[in-house]
N, C-alpha and C. Protein backbone atom coordinates (compact mmCIF):
# COMPACT_ATOMS: atom_id res chain seq x y z
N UNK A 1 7.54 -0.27 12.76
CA UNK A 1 7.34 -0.56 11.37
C UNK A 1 7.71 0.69 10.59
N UNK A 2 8.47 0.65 9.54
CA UNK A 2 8.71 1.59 8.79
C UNK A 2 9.05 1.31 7.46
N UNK A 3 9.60 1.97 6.37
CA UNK A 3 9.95 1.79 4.74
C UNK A 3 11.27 2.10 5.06
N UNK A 4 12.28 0.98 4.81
CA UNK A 4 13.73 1.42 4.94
C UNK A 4 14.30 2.33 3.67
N UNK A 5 13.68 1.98 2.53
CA UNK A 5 14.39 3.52 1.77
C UNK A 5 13.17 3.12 0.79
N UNK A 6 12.56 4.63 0.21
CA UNK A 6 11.60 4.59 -0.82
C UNK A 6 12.29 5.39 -1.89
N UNK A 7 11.92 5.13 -3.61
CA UNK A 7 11.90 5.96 -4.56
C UNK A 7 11.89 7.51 -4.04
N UNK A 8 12.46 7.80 -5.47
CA UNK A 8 12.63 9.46 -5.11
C UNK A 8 11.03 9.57 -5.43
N UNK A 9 10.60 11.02 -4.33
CA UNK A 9 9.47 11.49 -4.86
C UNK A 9 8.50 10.85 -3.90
N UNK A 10 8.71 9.65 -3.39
CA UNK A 10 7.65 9.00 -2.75
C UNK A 10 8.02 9.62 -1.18
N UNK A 11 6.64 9.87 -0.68
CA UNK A 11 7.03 10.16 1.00
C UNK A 11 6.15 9.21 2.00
N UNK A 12 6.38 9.23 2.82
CA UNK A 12 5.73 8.14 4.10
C UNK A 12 5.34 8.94 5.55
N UNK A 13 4.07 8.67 5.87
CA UNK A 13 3.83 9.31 7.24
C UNK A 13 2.89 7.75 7.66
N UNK A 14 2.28 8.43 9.06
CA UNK A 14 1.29 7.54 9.90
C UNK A 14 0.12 7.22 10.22
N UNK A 15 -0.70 6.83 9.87
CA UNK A 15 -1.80 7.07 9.82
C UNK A 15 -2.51 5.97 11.14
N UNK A 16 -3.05 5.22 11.21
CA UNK A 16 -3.77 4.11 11.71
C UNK A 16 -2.66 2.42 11.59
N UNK A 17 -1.68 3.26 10.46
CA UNK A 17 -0.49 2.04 9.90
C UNK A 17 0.11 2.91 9.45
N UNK A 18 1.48 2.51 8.43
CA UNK A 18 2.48 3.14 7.94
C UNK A 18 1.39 3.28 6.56
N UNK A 19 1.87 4.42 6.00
CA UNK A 19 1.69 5.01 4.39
C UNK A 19 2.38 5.46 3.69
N UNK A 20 2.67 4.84 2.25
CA UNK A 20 3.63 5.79 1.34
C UNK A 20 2.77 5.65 0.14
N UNK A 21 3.00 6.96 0.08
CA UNK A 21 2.39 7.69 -1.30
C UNK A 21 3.95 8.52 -2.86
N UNK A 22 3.36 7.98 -3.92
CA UNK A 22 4.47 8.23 -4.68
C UNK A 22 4.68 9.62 -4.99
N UNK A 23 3.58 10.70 -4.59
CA UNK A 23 3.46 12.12 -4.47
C UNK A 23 3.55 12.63 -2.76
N UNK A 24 3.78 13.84 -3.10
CA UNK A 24 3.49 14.65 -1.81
C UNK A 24 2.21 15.08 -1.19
N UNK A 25 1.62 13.80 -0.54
CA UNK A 25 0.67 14.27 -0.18
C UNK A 25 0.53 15.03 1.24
N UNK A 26 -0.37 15.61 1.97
CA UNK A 26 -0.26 16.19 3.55
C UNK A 26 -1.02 15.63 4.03
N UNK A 27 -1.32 15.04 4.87
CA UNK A 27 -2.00 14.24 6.09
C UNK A 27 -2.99 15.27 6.97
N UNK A 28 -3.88 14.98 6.30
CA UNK A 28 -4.93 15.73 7.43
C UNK A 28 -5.79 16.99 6.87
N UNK A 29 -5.16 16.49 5.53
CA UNK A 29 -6.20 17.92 4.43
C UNK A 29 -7.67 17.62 4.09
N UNK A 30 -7.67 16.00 4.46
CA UNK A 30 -9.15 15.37 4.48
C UNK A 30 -9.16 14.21 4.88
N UNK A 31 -10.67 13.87 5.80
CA UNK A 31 -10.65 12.59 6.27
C UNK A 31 -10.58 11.39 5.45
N UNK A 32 -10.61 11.52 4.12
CA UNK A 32 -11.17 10.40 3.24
C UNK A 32 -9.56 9.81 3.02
N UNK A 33 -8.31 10.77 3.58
CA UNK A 33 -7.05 10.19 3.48
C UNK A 33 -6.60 10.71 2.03
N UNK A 34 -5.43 10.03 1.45
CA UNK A 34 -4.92 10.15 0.33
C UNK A 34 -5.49 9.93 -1.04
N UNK A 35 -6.26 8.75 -1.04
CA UNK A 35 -6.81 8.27 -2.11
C UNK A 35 -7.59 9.22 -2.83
N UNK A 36 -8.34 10.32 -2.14
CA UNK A 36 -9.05 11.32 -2.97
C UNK A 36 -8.44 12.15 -3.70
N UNK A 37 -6.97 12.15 -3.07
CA UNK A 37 -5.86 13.28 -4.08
C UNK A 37 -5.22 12.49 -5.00
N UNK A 38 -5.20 11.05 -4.99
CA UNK A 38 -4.07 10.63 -5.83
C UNK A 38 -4.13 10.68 -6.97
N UNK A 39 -3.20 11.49 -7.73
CA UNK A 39 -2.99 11.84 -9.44
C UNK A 39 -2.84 10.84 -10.16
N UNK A 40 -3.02 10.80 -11.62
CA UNK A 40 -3.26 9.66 -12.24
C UNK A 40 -1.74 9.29 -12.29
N UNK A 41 -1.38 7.91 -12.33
CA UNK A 41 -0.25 7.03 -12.03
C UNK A 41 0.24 6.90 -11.09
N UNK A 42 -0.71 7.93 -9.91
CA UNK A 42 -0.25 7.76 -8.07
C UNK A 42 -0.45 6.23 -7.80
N UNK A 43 0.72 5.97 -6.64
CA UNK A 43 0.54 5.20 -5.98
C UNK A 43 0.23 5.06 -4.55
N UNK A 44 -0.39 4.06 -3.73
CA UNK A 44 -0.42 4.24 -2.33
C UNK A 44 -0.31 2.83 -1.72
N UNK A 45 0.98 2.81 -0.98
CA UNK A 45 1.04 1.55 -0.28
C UNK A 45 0.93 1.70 0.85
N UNK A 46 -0.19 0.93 1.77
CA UNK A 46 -0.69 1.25 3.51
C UNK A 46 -0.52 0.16 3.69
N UNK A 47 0.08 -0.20 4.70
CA UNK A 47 0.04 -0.97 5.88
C UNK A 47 -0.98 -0.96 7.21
N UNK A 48 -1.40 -2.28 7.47
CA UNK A 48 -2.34 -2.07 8.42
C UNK A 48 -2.15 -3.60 9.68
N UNK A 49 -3.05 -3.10 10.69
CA UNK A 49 -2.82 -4.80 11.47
C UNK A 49 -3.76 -4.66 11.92
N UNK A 50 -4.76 -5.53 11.06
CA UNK A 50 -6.55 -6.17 11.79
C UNK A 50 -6.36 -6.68 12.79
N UNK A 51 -7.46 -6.40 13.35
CA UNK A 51 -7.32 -7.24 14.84
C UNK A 51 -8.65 -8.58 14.65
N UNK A 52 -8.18 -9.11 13.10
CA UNK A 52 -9.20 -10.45 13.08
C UNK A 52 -9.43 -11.29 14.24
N UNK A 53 -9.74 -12.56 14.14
CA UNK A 53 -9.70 -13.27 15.22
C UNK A 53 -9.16 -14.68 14.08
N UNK A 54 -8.79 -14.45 12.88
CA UNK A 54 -8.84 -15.43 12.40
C UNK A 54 -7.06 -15.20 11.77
N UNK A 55 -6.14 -16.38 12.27
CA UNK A 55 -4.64 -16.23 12.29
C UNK A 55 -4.24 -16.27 10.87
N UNK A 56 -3.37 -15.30 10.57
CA UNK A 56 -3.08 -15.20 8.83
C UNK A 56 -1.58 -16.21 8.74
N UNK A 57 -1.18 -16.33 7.53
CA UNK A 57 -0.27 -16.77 7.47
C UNK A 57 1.17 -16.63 7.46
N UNK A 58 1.94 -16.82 7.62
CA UNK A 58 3.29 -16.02 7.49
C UNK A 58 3.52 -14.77 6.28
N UNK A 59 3.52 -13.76 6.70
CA UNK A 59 3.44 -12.70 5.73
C UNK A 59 4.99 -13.01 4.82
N UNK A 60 4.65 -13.00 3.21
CA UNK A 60 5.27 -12.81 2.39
C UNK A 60 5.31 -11.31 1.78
N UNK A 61 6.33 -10.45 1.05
CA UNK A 61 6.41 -9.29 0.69
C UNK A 61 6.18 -9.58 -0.77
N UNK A 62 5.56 -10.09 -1.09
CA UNK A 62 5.39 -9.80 -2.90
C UNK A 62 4.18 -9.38 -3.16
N UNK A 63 3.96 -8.88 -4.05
CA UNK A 63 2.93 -8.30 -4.93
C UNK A 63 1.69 -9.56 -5.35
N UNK A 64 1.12 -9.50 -5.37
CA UNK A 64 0.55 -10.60 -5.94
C UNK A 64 0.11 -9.82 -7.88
N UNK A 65 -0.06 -11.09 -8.23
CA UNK A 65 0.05 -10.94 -10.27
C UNK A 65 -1.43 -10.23 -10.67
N UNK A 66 -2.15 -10.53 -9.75
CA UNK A 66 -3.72 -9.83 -10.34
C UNK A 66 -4.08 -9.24 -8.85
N UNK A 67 -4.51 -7.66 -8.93
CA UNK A 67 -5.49 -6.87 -8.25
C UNK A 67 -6.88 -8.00 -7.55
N UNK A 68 -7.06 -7.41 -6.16
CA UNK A 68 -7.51 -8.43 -5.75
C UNK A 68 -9.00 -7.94 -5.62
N UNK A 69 -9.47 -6.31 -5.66
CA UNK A 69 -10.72 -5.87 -6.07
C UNK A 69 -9.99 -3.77 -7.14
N UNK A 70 -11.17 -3.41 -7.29
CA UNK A 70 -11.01 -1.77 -7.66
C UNK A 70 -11.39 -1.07 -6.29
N UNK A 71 -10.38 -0.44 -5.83
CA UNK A 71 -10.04 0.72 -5.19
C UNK A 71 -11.57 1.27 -4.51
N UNK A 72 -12.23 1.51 -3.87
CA UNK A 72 -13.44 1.74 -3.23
C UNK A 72 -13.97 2.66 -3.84
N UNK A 73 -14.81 2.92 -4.77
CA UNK A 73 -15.92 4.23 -5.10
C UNK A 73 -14.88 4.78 -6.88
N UNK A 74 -13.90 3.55 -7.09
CA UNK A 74 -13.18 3.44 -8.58
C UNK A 74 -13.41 3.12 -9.60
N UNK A 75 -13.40 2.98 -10.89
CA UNK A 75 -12.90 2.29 -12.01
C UNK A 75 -11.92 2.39 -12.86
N UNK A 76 -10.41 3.11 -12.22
CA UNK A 76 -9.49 3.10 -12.67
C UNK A 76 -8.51 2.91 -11.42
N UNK A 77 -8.86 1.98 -10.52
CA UNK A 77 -7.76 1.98 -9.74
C UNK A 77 -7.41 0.33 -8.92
N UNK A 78 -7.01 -0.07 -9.49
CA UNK A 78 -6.64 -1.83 -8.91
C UNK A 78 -5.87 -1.61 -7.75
N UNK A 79 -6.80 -2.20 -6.79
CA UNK A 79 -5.89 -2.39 -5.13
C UNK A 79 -5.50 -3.48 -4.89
N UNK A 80 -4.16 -4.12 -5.05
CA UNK A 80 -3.50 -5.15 -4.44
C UNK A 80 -3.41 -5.62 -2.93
N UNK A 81 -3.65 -6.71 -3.05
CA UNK A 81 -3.58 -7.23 -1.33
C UNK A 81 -2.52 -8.41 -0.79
N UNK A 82 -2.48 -8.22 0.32
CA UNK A 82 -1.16 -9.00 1.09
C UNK A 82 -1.09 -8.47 1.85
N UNK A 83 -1.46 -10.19 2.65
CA UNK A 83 -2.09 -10.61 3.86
C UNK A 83 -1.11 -11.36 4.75
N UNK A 84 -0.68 -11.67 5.80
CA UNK A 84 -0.17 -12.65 6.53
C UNK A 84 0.41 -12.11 8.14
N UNK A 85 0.95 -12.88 8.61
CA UNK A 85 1.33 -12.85 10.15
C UNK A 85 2.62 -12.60 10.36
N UNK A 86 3.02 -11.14 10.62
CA UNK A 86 4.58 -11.31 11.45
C UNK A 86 4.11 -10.72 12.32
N UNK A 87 5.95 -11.18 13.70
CA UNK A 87 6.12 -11.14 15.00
C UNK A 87 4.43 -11.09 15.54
N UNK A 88 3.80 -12.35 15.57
CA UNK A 88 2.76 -12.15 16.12
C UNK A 88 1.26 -11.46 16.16
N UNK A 89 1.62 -10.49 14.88
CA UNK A 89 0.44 -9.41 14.58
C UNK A 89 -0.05 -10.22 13.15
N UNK A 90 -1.19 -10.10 12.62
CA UNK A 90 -1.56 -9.95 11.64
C UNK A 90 -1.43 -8.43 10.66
N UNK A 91 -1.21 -9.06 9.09
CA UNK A 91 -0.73 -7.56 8.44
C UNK A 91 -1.66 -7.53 7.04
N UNK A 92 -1.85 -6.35 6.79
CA UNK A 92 -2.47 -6.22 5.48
C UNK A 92 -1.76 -5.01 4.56
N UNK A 93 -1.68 -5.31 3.80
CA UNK A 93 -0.78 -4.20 2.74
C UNK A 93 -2.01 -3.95 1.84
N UNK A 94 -2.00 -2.90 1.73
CA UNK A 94 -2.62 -2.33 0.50
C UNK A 94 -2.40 -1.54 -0.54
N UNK A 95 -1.81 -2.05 -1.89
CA UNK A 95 -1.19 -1.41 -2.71
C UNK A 95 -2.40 -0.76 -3.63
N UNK A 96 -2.77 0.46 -4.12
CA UNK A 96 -3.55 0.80 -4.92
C UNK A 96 -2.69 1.75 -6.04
N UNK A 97 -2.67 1.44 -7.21
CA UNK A 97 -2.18 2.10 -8.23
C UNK A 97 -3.20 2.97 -9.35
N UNK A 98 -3.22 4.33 -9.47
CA UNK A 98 -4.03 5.07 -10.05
C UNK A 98 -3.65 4.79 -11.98
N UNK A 99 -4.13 3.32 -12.15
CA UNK A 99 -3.90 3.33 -13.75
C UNK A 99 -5.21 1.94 -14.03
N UNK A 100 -5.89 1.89 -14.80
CA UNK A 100 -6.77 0.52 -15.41
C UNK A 100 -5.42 -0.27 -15.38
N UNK A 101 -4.76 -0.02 -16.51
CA UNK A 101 -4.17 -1.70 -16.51
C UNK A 101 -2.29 -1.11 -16.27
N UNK A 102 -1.88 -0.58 -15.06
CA UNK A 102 -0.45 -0.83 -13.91
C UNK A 102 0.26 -1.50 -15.04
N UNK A 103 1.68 -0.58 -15.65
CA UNK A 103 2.36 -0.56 -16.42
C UNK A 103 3.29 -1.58 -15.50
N UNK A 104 4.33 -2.40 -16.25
CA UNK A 104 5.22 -3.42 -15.74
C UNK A 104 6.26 -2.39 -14.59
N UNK A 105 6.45 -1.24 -15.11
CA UNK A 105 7.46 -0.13 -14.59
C UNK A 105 6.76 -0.12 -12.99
N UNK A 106 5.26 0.70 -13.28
CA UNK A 106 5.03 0.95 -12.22
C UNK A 106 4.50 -0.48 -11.42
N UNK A 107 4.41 -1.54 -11.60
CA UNK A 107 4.18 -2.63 -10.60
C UNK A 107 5.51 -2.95 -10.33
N UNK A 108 7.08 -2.77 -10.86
CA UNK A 108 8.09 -3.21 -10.25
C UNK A 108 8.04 -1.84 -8.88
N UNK A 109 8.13 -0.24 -9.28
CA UNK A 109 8.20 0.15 -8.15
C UNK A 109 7.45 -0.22 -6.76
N UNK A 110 5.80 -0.38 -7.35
CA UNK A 110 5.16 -0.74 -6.11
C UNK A 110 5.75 -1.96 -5.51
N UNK A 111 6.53 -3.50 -5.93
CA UNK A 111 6.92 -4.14 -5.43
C UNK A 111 8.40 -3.43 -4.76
N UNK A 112 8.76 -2.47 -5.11
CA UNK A 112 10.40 -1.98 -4.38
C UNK A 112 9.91 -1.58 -3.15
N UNK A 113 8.81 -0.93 -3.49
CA UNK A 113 7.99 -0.41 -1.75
C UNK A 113 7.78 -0.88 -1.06
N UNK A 114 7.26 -2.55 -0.97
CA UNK A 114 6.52 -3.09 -0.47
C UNK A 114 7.79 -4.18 0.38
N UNK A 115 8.63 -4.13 -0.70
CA UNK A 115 10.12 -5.16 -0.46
C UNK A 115 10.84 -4.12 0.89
N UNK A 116 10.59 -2.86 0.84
CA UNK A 116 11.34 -1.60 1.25
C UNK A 116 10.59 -1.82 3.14
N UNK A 117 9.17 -2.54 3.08
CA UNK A 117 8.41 -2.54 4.50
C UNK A 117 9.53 -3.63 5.83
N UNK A 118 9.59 -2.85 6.57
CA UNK A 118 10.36 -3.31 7.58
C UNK A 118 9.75 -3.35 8.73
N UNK A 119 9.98 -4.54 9.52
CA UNK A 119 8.95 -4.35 11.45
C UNK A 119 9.92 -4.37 12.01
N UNK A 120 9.69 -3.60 13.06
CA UNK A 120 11.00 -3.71 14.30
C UNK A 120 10.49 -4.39 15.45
């Protein structure tokens, strides 16, 4: 699994799943991950694969139109979700954008990111 090409500025490492962050963040400066550094209008798109027991659906790459809760321990940060099943795994995306109300600009990039997720 990887991001076949991201925005300038944005970088990607590994965590538990794939991660791209629209800043330079470093991996391993704290356990709490990225989210504690992210600057206002940061973005963070993670990839993950639950090991539910309950089968998701064919994963689609879009964004969905409304935030599906606020960002854990937030009130300025809407985390997008998208959910479904490729090659056999279950997947969860988690888009979190550091703004109350995610300018049209920055929800097209987070969808370029998310369009950008590739499985091998």
């Amino acid at each position: 699994m990887s991001f076949q090409t991201l925005p300038p500025s944005w970088h990607s490492y590994w965590s538990l799943g794939a991660v791209a962050t629209s800043w330079a963040y470093v991996p391993g400066r704290n356990s709490n991950g990225p989210a504690d550094h992210m600057p206002k209008g940061g973005t963070i798109v993670e990839v993950s694969f639950p090991t539910q027991h309950v089968r998701f659906p064919p994963l689609r790459l879009v964004l969905p139109h409304r935030p599906a809760v606020m960002l854990e321990g937030t009130t300025d940060t809407p985390e997008y979700r998208i959910e479904g099943r490729m090659h056999g795994s279950n997947v969860m995306i988690s888009v979190d954008i550091r703004s109350p109300h995610p300018s049209a600009a920055e929800l097209r990039i987070a969808q370029r990111v998310v369009s950008a997720i590739r499985f091998h």
